[in-house]
N, C-alpha and C. Protein backbone atom coordinates (compact mmCIF):
# COMPACT_ATOMS: atom_id res chain seq x y z
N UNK A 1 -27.89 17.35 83.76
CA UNK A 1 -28.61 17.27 82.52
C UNK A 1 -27.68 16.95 81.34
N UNK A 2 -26.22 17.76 81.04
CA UNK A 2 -25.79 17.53 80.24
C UNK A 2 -25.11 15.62 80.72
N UNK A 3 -24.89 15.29 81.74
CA UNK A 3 -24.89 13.76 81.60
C UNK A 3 -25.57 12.85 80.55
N UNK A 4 -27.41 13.36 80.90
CA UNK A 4 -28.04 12.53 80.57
C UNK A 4 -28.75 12.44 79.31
N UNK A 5 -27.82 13.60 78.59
CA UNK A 5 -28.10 14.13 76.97
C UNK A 5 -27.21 13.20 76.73
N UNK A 6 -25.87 13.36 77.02
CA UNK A 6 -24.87 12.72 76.43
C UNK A 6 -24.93 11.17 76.38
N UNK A 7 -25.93 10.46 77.54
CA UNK A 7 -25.98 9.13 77.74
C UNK A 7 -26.79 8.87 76.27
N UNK A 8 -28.40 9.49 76.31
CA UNK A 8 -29.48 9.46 75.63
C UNK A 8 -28.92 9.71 74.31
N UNK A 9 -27.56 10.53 73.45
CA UNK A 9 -27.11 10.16 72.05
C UNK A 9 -27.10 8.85 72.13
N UNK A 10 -26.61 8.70 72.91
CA UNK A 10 -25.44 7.12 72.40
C UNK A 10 -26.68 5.57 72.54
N UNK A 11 -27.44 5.86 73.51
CA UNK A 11 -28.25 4.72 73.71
C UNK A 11 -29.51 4.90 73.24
N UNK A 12 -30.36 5.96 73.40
CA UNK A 12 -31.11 6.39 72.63
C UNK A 12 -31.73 6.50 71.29
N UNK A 13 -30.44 7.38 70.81
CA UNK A 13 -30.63 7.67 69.52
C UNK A 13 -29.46 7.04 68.49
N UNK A 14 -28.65 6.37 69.10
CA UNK A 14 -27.59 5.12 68.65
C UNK A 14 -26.40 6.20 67.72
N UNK A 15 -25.91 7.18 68.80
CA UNK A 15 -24.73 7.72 68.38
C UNK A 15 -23.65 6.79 68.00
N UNK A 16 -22.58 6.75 67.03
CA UNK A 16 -21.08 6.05 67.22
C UNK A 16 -20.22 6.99 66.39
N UNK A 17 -19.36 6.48 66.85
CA UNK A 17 -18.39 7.42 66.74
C UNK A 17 -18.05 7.71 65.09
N UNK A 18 -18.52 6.87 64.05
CA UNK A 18 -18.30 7.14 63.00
C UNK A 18 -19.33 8.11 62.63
N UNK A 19 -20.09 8.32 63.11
CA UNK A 19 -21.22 9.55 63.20
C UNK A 19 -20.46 10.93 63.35
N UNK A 20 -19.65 10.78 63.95
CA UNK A 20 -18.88 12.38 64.83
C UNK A 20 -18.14 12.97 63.86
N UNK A 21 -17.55 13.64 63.19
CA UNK A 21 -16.67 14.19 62.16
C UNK A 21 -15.43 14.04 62.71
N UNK A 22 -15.38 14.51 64.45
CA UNK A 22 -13.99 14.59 65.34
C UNK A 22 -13.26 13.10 65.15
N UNK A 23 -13.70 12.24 65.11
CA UNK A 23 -13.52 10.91 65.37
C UNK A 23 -13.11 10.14 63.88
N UNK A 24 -13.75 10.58 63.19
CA UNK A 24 -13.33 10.63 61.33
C UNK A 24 -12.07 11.11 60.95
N UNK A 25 -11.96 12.43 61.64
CA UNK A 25 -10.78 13.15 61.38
C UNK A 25 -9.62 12.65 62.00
N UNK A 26 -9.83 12.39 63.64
CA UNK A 26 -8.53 12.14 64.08
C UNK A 26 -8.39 10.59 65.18
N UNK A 27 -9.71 10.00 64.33
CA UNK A 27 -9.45 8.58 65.08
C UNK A 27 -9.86 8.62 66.40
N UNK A 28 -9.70 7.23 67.37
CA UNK A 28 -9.75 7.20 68.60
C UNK A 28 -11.96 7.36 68.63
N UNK A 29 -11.92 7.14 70.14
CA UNK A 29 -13.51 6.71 70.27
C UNK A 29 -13.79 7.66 71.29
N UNK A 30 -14.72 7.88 71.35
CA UNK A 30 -15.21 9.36 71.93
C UNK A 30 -16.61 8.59 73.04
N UNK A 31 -16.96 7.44 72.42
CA UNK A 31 -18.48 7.27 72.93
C UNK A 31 -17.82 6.97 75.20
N UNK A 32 -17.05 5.81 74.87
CA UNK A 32 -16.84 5.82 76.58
C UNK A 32 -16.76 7.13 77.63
N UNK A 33 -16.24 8.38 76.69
CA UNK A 33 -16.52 9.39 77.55
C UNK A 33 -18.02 9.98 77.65
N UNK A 34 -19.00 9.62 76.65
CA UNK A 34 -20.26 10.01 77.35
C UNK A 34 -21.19 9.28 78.48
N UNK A 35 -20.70 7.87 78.22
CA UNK A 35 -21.64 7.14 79.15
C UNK A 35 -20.41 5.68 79.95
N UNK A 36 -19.73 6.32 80.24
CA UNK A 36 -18.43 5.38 81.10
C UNK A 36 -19.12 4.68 82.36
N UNK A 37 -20.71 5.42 82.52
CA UNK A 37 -21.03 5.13 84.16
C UNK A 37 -21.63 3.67 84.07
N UNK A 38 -21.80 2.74 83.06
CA UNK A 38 -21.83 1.37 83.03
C UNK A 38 -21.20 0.50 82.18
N UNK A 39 -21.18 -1.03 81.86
CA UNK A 39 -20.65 -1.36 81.91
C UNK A 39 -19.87 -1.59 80.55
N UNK A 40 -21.46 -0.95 79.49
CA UNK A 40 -21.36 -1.16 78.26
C UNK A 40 -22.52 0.03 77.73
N UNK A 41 -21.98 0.36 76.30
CA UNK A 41 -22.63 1.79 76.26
C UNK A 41 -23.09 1.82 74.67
N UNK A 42 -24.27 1.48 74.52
CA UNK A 42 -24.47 1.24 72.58
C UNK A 42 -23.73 -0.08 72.41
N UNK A 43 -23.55 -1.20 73.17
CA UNK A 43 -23.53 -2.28 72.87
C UNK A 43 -21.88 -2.61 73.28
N UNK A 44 -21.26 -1.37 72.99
CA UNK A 44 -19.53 -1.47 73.02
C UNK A 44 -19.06 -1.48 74.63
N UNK A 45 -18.01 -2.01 74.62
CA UNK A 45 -17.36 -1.59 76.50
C UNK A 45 -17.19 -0.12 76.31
N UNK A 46 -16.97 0.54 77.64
CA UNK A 46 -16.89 1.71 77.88
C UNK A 46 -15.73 1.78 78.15
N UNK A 47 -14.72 0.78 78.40
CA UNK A 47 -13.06 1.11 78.09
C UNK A 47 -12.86 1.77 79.39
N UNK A 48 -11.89 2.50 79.42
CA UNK A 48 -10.87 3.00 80.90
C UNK A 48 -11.99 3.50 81.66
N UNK A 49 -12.07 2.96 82.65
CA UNK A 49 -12.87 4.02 83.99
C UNK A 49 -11.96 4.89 84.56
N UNK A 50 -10.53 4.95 84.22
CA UNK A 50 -10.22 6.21 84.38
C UNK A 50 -9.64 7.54 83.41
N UNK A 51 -10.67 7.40 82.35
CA UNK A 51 -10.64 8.38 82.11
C UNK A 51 -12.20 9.30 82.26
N UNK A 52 -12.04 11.12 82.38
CA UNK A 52 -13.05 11.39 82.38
C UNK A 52 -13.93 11.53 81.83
N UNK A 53 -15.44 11.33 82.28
CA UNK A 53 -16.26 11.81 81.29
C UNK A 53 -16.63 12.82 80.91
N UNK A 54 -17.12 13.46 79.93
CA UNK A 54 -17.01 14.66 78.87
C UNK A 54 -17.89 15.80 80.22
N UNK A 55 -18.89 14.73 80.65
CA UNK A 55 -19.63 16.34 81.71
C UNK A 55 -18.45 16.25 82.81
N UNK A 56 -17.94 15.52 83.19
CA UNK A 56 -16.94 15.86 84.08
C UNK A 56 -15.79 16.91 83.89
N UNK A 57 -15.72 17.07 82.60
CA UNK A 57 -14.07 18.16 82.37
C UNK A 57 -15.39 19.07 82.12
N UNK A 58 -16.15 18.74 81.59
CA UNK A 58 -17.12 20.42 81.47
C UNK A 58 -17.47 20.85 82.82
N UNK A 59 -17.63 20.09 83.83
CA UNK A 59 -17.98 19.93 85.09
C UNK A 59 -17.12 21.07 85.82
N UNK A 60 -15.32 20.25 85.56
CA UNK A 60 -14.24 20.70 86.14
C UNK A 60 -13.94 22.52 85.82
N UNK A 61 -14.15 22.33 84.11
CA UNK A 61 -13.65 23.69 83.88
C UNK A 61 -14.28 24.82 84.20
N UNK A 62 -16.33 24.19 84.53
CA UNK A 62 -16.83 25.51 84.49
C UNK A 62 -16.81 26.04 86.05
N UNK A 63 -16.79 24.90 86.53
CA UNK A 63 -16.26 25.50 88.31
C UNK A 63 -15.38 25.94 89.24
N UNK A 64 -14.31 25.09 88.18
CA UNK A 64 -12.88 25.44 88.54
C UNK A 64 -12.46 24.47 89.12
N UNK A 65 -11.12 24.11 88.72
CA UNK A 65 -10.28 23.15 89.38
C UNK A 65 -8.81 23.57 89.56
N UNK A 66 -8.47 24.25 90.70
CA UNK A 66 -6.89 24.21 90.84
C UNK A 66 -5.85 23.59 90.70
N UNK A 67 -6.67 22.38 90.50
CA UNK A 67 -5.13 21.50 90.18
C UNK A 67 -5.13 20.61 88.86
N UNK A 68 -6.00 20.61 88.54
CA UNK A 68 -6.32 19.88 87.15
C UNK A 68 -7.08 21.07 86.08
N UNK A 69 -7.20 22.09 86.00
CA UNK A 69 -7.59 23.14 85.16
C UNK A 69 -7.48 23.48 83.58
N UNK A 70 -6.47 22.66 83.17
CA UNK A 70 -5.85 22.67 81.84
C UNK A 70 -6.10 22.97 80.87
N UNK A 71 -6.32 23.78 79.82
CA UNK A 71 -7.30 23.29 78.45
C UNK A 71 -6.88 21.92 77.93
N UNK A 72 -8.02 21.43 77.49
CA UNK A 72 -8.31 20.28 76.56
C UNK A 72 -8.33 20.33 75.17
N UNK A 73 -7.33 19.85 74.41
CA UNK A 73 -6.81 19.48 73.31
C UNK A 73 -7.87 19.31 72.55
N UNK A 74 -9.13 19.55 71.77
CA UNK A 74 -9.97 19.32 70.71
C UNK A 74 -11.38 19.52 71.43
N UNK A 75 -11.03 19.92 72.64
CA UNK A 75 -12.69 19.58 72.96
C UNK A 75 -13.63 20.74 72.40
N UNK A 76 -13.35 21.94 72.45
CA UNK A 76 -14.66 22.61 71.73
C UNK A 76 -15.18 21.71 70.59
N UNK A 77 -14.10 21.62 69.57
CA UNK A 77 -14.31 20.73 67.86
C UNK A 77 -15.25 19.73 68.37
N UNK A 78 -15.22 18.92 69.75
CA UNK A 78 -15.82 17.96 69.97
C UNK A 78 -17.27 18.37 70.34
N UNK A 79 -17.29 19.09 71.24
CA UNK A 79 -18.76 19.72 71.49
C UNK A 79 -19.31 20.35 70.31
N UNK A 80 -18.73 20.68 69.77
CA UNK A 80 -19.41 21.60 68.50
C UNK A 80 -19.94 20.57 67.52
N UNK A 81 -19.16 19.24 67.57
CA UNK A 81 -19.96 17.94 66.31
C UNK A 81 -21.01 17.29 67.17
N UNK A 82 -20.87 17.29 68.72
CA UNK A 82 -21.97 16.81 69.73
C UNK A 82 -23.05 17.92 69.42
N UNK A 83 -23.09 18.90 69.47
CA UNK A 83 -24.20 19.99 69.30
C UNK A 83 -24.95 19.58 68.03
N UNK A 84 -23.76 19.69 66.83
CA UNK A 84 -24.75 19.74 65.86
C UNK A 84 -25.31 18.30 65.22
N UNK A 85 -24.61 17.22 66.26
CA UNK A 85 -25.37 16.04 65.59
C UNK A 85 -26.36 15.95 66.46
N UNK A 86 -26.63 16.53 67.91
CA UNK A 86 -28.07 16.69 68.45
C UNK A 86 -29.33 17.46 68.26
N UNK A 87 -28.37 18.69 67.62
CA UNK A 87 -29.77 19.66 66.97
C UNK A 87 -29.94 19.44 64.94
N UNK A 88 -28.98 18.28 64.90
CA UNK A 88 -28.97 17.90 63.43
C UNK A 88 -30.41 18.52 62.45
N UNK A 89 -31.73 17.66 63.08
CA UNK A 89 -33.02 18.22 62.05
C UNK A 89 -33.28 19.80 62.63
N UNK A 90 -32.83 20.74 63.40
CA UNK A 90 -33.26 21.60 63.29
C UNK A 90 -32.21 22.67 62.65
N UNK A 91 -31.41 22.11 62.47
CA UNK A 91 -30.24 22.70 61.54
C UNK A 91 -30.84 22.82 60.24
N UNK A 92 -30.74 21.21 59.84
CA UNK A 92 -31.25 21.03 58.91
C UNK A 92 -32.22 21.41 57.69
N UNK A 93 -33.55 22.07 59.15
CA UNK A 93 -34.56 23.03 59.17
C UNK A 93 -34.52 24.30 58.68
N UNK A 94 -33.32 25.02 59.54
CA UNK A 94 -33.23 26.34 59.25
C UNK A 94 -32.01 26.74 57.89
N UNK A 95 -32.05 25.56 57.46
CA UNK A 95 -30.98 25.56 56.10
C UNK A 95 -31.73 25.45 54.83
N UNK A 96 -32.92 24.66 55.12
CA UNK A 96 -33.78 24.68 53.99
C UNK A 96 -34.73 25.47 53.82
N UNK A 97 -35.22 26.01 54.86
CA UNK A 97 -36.27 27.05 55.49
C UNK A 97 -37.73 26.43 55.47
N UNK A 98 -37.76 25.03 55.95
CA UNK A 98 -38.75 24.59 56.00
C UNK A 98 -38.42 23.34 57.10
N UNK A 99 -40.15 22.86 57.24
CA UNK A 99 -40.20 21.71 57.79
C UNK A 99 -39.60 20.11 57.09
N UNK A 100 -39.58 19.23 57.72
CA UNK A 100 -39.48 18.17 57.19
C UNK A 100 -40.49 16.84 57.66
């Protein structure tokens, strides 16, 4: 599921990376790790097929991996701007205390 959230920002709802705050702040492109599984992703290449994609290290860490286990350098910051640019209007919502 979390794959096919992460596909559905980017193609869907036309995530890019200048959208992300993480990506503002410290550069570099974030989108090939949500949807690397073709050939092109929101119009852009999806760049290295070997690197992983974002459900994959979430994949790795929450199951465990003995040999690749590592923490990852920014990734909460990253999930945390993925969260709130997906629940964006209901944030939004509970900030104004109303509908929109």
């Amino acid at each position: 599921m979390l794959h096919d959230l992460l596909e559905y920002l980017v193609d869907g709802d036309g995530l890019t990376d200048a959208q992300l705050p993480f990506t503002r702040r410290y550069g570099g492109s974030v989108i090939p790790m949500l949807c690397r599984g073709r050939a092109t992703c929101n119009g852009s290449s999806t760049g290295n097929v070997s690197q992983p994609m974002l459900a994959e290290i979430r994949n790795s860490l929450a199951h465990g991996d003995p040999f690749d286990g590592l923490p990852w350098s920014g990734l909460l910051e990253l999930v945390r701007d993925l969260i709130e640019y997906a629940y964006r209007s209901y944030l939004l919502e509970a900030q104004t205390g109303g509908s929109h």
